[in-house]
PDB file of N, CA and C in Angstrom:
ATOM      1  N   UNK A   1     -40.282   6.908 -16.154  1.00  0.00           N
ATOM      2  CA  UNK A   1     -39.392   7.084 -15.030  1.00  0.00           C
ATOM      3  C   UNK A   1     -38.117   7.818 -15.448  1.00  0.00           C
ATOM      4  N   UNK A   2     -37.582   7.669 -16.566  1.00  0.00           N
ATOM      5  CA  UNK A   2     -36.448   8.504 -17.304  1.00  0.00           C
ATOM      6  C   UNK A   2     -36.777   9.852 -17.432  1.00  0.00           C
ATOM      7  N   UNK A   3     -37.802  10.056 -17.571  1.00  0.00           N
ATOM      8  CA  UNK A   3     -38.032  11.780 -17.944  1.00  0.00           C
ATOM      9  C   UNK A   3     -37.983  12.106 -16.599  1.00  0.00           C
ATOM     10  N   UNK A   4     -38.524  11.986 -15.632  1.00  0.00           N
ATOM     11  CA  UNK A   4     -38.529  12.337 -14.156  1.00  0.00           C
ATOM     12  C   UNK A   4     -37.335  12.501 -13.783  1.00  0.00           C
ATOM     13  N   UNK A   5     -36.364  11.528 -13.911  1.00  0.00           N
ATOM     14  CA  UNK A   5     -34.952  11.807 -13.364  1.00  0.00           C
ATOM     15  C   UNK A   5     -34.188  13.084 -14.668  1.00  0.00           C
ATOM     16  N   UNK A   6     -34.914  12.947 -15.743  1.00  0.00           N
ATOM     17  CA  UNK A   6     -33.963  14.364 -16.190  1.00  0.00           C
ATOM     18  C   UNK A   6     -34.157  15.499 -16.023  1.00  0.00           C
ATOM     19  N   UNK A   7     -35.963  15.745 -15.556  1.00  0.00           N
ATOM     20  CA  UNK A   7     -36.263  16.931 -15.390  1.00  0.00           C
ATOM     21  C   UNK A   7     -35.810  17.026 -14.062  1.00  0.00           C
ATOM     22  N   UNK A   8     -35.665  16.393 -12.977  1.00  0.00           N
ATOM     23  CA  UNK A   8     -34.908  16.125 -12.204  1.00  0.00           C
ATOM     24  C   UNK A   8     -33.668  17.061 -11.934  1.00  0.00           C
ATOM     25  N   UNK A   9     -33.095  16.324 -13.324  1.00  0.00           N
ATOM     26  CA  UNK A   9     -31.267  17.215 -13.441  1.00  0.00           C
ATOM     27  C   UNK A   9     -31.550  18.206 -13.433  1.00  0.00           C
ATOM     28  N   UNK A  10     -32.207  18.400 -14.466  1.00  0.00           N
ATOM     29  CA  UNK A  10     -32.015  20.408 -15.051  1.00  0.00           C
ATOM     30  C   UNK A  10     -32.349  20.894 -13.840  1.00  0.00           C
ATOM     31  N   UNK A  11     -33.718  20.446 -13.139  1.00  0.00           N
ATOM     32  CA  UNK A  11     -34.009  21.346 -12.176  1.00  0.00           C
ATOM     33  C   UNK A  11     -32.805  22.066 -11.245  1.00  0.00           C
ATOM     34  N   UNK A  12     -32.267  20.284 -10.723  1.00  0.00           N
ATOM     35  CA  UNK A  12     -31.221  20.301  -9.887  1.00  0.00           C
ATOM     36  C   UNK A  12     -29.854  21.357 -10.058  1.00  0.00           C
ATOM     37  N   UNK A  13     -29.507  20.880 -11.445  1.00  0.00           N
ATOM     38  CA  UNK A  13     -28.172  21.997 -11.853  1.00  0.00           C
ATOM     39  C   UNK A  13     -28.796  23.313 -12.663  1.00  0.00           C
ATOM     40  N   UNK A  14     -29.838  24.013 -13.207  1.00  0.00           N
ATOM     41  CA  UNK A  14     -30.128  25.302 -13.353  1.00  0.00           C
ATOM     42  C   UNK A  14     -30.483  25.806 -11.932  1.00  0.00           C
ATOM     43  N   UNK A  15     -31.069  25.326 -10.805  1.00  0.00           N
ATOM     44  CA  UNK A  15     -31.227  25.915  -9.533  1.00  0.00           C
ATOM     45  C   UNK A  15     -30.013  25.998  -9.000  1.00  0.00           C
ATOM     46  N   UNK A  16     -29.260  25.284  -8.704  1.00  0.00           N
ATOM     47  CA  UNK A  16     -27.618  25.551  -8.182  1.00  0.00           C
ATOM     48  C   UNK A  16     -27.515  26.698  -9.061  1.00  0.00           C
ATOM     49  N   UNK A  17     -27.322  26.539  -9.872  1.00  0.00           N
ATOM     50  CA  UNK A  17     -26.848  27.563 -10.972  1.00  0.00           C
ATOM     51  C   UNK A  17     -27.124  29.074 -11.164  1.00  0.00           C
ATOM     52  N   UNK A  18     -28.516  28.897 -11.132  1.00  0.00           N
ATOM     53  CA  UNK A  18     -29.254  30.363 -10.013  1.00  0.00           C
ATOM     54  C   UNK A  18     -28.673  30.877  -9.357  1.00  0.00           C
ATOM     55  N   UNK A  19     -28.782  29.657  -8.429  1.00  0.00           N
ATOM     56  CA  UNK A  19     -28.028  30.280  -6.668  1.00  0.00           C
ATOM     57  C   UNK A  19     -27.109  30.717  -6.727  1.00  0.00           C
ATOM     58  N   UNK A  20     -25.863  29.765  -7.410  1.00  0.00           N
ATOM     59  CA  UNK A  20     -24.885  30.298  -7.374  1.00  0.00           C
ATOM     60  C   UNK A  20     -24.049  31.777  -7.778  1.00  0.00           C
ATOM     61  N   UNK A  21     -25.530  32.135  -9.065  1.00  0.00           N
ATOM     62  CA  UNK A  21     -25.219  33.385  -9.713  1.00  0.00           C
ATOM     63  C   UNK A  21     -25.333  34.396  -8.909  1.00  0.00           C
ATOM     64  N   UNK A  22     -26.684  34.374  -8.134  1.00  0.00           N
ATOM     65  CA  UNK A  22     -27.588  35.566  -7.685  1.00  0.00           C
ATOM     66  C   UNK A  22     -27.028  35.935  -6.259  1.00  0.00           C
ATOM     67  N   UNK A  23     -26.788  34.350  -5.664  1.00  0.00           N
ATOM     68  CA  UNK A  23     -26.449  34.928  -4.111  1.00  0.00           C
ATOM     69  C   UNK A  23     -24.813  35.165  -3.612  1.00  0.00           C
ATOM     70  N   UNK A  24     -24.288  36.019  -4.304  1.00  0.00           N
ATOM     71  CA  UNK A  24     -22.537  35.384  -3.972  1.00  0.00           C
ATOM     72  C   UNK A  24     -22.270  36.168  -2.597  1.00  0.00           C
ATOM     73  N   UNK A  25     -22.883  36.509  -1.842  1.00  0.00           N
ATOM     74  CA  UNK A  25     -23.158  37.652  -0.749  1.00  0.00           C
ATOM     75  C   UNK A  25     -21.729  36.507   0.215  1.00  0.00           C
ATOM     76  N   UNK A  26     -22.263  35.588   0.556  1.00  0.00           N
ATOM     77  CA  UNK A  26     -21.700  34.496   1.687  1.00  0.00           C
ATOM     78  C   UNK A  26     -21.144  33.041   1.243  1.00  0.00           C
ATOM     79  N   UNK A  27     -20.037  33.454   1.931  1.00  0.00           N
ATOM     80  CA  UNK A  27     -19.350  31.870   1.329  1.00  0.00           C
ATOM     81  C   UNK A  27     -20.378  30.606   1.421  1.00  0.00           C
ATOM     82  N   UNK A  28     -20.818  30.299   2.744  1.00  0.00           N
ATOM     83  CA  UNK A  28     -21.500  29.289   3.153  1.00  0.00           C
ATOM     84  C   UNK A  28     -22.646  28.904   1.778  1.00  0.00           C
ATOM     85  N   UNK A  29     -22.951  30.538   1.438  1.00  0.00           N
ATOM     86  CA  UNK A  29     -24.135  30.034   0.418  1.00  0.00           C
ATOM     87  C   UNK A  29     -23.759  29.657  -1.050  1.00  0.00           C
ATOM     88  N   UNK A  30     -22.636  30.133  -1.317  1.00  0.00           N
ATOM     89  CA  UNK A  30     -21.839  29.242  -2.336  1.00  0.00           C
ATOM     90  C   UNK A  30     -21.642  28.153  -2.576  1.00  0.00           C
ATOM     91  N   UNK A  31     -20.935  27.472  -1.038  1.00  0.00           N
ATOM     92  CA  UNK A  31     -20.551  26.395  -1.194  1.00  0.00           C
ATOM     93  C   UNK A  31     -21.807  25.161  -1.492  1.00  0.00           C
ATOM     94  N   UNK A  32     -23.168  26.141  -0.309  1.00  0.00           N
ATOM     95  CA  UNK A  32     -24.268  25.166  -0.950  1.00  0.00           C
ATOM     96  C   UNK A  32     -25.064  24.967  -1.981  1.00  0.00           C
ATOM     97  N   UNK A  33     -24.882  26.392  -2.947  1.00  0.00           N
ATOM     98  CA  UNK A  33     -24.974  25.867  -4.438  1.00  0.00           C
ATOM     99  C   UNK A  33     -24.661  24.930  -5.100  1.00  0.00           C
ATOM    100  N   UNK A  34     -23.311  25.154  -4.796  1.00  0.00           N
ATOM    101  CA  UNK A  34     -21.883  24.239  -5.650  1.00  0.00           C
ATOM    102  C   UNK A  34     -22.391  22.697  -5.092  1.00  0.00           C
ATOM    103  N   UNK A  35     -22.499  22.467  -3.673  1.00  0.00           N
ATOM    104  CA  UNK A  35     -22.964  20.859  -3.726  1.00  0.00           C
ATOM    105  C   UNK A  35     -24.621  20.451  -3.927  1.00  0.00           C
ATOM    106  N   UNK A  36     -25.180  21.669  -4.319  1.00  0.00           N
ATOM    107  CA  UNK A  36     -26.714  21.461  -4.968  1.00  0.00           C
ATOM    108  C   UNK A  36     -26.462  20.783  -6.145  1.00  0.00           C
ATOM    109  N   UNK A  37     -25.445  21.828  -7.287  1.00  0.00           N
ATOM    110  CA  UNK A  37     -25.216  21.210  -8.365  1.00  0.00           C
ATOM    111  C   UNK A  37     -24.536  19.584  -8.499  1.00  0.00           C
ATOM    112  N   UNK A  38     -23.808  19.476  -7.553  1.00  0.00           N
ATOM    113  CA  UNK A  38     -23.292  18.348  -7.171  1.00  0.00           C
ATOM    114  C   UNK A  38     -24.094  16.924  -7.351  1.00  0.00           C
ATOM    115  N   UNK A  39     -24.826  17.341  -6.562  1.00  0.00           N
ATOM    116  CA  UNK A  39     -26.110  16.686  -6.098  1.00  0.00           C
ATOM    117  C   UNK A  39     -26.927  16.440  -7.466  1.00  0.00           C
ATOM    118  N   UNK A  40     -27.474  17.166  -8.052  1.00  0.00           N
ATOM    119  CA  UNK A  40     -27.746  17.152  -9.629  1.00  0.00           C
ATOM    120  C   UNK A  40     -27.165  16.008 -10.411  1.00  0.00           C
ATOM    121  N   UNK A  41     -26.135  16.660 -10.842  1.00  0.00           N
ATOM    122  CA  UNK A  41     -24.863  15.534 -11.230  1.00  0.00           C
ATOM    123  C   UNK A  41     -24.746  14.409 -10.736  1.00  0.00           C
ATOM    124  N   UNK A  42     -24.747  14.081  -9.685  1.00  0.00           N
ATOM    125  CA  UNK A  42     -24.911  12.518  -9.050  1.00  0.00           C
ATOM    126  C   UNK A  42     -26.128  11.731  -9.033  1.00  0.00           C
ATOM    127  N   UNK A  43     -27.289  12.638  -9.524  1.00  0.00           N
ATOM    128  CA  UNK A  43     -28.417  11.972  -9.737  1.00  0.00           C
ATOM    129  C   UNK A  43     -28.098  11.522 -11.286  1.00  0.00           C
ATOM    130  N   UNK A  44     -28.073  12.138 -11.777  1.00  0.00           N
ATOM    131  CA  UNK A  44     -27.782  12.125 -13.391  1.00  0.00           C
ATOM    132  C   UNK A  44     -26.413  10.915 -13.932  1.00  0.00           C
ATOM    133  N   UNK A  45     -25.397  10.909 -13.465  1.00  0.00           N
ATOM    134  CA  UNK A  45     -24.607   9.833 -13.430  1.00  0.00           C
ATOM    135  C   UNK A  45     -25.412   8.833 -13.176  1.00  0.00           C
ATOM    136  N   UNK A  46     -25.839   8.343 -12.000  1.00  0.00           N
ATOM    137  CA  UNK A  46     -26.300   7.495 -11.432  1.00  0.00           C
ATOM    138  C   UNK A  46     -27.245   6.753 -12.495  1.00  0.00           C
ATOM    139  N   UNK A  47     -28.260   7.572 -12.975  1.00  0.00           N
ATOM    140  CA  UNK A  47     -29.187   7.400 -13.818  1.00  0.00           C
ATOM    141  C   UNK A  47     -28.283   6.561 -15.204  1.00  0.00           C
ATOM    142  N   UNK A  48     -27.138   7.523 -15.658  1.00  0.00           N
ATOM    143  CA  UNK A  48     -26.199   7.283 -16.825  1.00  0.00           C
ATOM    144  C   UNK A  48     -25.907   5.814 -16.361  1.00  0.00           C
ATOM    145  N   UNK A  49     -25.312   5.572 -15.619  1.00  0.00           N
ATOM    146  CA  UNK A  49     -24.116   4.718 -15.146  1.00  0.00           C
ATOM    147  C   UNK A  49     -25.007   3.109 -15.010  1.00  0.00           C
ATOM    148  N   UNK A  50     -26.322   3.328 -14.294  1.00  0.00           N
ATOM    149  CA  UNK A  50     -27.562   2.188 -13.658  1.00  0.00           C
ATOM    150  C   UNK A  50     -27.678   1.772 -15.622  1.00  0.00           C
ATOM    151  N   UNK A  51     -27.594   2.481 -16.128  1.00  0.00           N
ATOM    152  CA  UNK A  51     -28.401   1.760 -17.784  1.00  0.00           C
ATOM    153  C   UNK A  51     -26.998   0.555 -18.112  1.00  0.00           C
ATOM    154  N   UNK A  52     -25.639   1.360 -18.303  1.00  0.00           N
ATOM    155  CA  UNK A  52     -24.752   0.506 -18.219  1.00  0.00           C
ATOM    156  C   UNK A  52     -24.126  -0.315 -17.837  1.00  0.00           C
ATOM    157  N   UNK A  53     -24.519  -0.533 -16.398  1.00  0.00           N
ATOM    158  CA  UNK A  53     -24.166  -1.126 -15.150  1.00  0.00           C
ATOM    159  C   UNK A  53     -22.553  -0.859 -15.346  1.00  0.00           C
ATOM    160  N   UNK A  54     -22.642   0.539 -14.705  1.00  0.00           N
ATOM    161  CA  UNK A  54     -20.878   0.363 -14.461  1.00  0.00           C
ATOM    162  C   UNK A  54     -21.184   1.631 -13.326  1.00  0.00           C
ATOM    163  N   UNK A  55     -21.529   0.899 -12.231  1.00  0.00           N
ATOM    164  CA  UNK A  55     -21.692   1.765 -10.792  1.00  0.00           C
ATOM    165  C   UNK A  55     -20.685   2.225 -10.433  1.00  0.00           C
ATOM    166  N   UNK A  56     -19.775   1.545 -10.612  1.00  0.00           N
ATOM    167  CA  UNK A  56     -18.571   1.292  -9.539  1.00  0.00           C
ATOM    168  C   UNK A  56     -17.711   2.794  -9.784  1.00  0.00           C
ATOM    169  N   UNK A  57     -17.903   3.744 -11.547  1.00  0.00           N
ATOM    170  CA  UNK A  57     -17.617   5.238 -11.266  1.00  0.00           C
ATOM    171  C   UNK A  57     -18.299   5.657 -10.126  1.00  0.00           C
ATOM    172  N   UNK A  58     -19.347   5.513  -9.914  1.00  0.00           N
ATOM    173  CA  UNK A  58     -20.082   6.568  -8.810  1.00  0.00           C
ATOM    174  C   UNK A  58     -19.423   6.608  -7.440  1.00  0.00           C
ATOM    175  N   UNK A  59     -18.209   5.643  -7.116  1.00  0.00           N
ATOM    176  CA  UNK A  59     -17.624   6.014  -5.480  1.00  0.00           C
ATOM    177  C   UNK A  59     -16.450   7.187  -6.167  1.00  0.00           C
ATOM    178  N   UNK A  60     -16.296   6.692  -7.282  1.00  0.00           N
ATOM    179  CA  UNK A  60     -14.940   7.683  -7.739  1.00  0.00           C
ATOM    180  C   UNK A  60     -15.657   9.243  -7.981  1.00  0.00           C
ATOM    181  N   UNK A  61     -16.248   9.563  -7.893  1.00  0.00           N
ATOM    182  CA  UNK A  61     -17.010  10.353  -7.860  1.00  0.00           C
ATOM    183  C   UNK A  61     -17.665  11.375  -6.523  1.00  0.00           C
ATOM    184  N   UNK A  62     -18.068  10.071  -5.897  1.00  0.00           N
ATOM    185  CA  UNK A  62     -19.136  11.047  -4.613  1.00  0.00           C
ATOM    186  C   UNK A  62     -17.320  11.097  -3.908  1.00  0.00           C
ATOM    187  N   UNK A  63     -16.157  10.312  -3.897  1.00  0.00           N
ATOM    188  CA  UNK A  63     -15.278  10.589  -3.591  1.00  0.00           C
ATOM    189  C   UNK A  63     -14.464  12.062  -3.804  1.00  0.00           C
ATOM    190  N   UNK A  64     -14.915  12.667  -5.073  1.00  0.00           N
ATOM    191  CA  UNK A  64     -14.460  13.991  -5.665  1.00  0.00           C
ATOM    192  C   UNK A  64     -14.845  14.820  -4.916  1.00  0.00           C
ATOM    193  N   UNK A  65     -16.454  14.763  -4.671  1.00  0.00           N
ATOM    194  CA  UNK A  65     -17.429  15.405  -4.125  1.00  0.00           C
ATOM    195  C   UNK A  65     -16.880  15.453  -2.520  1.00  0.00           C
ATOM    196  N   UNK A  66     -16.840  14.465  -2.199  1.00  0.00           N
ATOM    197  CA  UNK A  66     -16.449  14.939  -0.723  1.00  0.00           C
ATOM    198  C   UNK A  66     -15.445  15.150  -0.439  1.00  0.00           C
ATOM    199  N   UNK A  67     -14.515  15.472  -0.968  1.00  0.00           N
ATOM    200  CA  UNK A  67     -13.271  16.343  -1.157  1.00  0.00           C
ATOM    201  C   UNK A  67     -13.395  17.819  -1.488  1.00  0.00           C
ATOM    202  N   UNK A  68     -13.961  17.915  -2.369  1.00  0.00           N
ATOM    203  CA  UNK A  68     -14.587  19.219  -2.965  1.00  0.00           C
ATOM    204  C   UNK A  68     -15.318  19.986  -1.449  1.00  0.00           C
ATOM    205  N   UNK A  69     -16.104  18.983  -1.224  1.00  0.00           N
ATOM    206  CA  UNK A  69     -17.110  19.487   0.134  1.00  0.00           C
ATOM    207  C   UNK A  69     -16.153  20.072   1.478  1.00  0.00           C
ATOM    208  N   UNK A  70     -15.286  19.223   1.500  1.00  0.00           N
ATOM    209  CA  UNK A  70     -14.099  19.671   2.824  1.00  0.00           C
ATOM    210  C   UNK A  70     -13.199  20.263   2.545  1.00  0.00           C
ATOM    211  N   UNK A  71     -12.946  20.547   1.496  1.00  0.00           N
ATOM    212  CA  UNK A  71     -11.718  21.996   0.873  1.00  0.00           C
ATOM    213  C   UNK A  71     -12.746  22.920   1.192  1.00  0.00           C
ATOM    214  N   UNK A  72     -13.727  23.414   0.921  1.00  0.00           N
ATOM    215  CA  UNK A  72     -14.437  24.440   0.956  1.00  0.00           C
ATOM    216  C   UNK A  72     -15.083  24.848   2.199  1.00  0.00           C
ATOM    217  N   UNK A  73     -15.185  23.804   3.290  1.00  0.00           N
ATOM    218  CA  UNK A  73     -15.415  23.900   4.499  1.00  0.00           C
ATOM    219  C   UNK A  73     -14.543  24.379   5.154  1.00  0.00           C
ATOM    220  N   UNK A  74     -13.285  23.695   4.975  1.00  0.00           N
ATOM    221  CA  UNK A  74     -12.088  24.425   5.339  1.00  0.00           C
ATOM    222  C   UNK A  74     -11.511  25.839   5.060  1.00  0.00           C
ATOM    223  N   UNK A  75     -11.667  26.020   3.971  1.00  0.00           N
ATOM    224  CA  UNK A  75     -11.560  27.689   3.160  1.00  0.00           C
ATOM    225  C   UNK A  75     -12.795  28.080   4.084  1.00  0.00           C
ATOM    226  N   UNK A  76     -13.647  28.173   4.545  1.00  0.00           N
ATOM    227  CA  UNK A  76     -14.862  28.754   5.402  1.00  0.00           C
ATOM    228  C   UNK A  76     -14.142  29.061   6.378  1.00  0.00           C
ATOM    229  N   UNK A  77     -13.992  27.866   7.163  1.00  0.00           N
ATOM    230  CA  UNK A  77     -13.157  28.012   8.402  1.00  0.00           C
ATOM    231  C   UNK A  77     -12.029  28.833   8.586  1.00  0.00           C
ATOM    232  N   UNK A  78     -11.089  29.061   7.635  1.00  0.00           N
ATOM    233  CA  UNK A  78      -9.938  30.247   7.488  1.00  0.00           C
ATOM    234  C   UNK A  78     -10.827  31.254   7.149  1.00  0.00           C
ATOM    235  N   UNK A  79     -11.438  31.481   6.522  1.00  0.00           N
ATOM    236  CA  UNK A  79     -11.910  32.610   6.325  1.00  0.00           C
ATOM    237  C   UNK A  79     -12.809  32.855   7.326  1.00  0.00           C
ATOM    238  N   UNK A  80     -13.365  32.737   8.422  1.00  0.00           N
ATOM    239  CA  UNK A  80     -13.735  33.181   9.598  1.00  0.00           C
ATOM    240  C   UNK A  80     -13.073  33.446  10.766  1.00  0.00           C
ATOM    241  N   UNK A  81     -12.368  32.314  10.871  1.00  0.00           N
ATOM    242  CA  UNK A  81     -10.889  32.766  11.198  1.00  0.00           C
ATOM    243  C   UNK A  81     -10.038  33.818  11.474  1.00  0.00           C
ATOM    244  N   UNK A  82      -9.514  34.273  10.072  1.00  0.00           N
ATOM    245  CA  UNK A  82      -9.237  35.158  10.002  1.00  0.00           C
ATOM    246  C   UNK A  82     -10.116  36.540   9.854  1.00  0.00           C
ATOM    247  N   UNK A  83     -11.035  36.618   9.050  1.00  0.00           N
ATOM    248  CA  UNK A  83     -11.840  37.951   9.442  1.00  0.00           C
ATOM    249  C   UNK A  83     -12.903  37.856   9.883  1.00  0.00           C
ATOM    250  N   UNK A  84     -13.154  36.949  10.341  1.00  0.00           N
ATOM    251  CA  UNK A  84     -14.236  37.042  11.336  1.00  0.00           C
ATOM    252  C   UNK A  84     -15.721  36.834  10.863  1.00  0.00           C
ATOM    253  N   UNK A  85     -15.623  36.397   9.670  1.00  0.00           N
ATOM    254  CA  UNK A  85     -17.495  36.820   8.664  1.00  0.00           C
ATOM    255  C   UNK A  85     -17.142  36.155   7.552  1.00  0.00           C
ATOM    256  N   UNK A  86     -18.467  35.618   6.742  1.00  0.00           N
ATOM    257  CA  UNK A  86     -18.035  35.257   5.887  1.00  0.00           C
ATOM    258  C   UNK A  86     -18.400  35.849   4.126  1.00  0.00           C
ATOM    259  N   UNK A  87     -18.579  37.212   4.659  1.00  0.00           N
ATOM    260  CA  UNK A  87     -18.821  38.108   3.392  1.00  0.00           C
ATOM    261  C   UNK A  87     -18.087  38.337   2.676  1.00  0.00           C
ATOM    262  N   UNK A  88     -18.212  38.851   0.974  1.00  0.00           N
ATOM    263  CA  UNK A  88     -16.894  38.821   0.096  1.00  0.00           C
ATOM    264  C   UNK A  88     -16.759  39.909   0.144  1.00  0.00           C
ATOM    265  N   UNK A  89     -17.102  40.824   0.410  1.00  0.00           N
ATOM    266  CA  UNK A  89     -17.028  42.197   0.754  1.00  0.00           C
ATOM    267  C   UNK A  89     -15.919  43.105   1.347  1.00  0.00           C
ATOM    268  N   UNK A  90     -16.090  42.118   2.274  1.00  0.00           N
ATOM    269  CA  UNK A  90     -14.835  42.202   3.352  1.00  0.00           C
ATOM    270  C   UNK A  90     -13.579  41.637   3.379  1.00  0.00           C
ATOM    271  N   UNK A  91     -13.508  40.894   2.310  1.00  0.00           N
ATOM    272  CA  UNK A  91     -12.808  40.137   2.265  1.00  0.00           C
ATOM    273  C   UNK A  91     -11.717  40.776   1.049  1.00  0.00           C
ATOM    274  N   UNK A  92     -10.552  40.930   1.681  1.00  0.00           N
ATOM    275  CA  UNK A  92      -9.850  42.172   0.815  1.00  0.00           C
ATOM    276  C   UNK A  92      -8.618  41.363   0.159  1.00  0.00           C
ATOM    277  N   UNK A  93      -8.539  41.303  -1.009  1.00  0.00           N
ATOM    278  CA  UNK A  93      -7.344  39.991  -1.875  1.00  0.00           C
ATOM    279  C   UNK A  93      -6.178  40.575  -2.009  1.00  0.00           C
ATOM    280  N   UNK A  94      -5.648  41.923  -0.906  1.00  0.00           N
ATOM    281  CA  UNK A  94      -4.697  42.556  -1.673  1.00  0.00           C
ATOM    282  C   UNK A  94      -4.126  42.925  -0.166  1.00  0.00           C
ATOM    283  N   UNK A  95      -4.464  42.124   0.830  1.00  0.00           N
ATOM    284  CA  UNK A  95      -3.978  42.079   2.067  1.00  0.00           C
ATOM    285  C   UNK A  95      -3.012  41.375   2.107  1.00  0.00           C
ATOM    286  N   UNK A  96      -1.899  41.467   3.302  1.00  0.00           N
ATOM    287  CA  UNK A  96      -1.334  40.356   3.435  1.00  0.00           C
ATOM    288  C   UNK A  96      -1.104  39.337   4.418  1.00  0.00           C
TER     289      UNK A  96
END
């Protein structure tokens, strides 16, 4: 059952990791890399944390995570907002 949850991880955080490389086209698809890998990581803690019994990191944690998750939702939201799309393309850093 241990090997399952690690091949598990890798899968989990080298596929984010992929994604995150290959597709940087759209914010949206960023951000769902970034909580793929997330997701990874919280399996993998979980796994860490269940041998030691010290759960009680894992709210301090998915707490990070969903912070992480609504900063970046929000940065979406301004950035449609304001230009209308959410391509990096268009998205010009030297505006004001």
């Amino acid at each position: 059952m241990d090997l399952f949850f690690n091949y598990l991880f890798y899968f989990l955080i080298f596929g984010g990791l992929w994604s995150f490389v290959s597709k940087r086209k759209h914010l949206l698809s960023v951000l769902l890399s970034l909580e793929f890998i997330v997701l990874g990581l919280f399996i993998y803690i979980a796994v860490v944390l269940l041998y030691y019994n010290m759960m009680y990191f894992l709210m301090y944690f998915l707490t990070f995570a969903v912070c992480e998750g609504s900063l970046g939702l929000g940065i979406l939201v301004l950035m449609i907002r304001t230009h209308g799309n959410d391509y990096f393309g268009s998205f010009n850093v030297l505006q004001c």
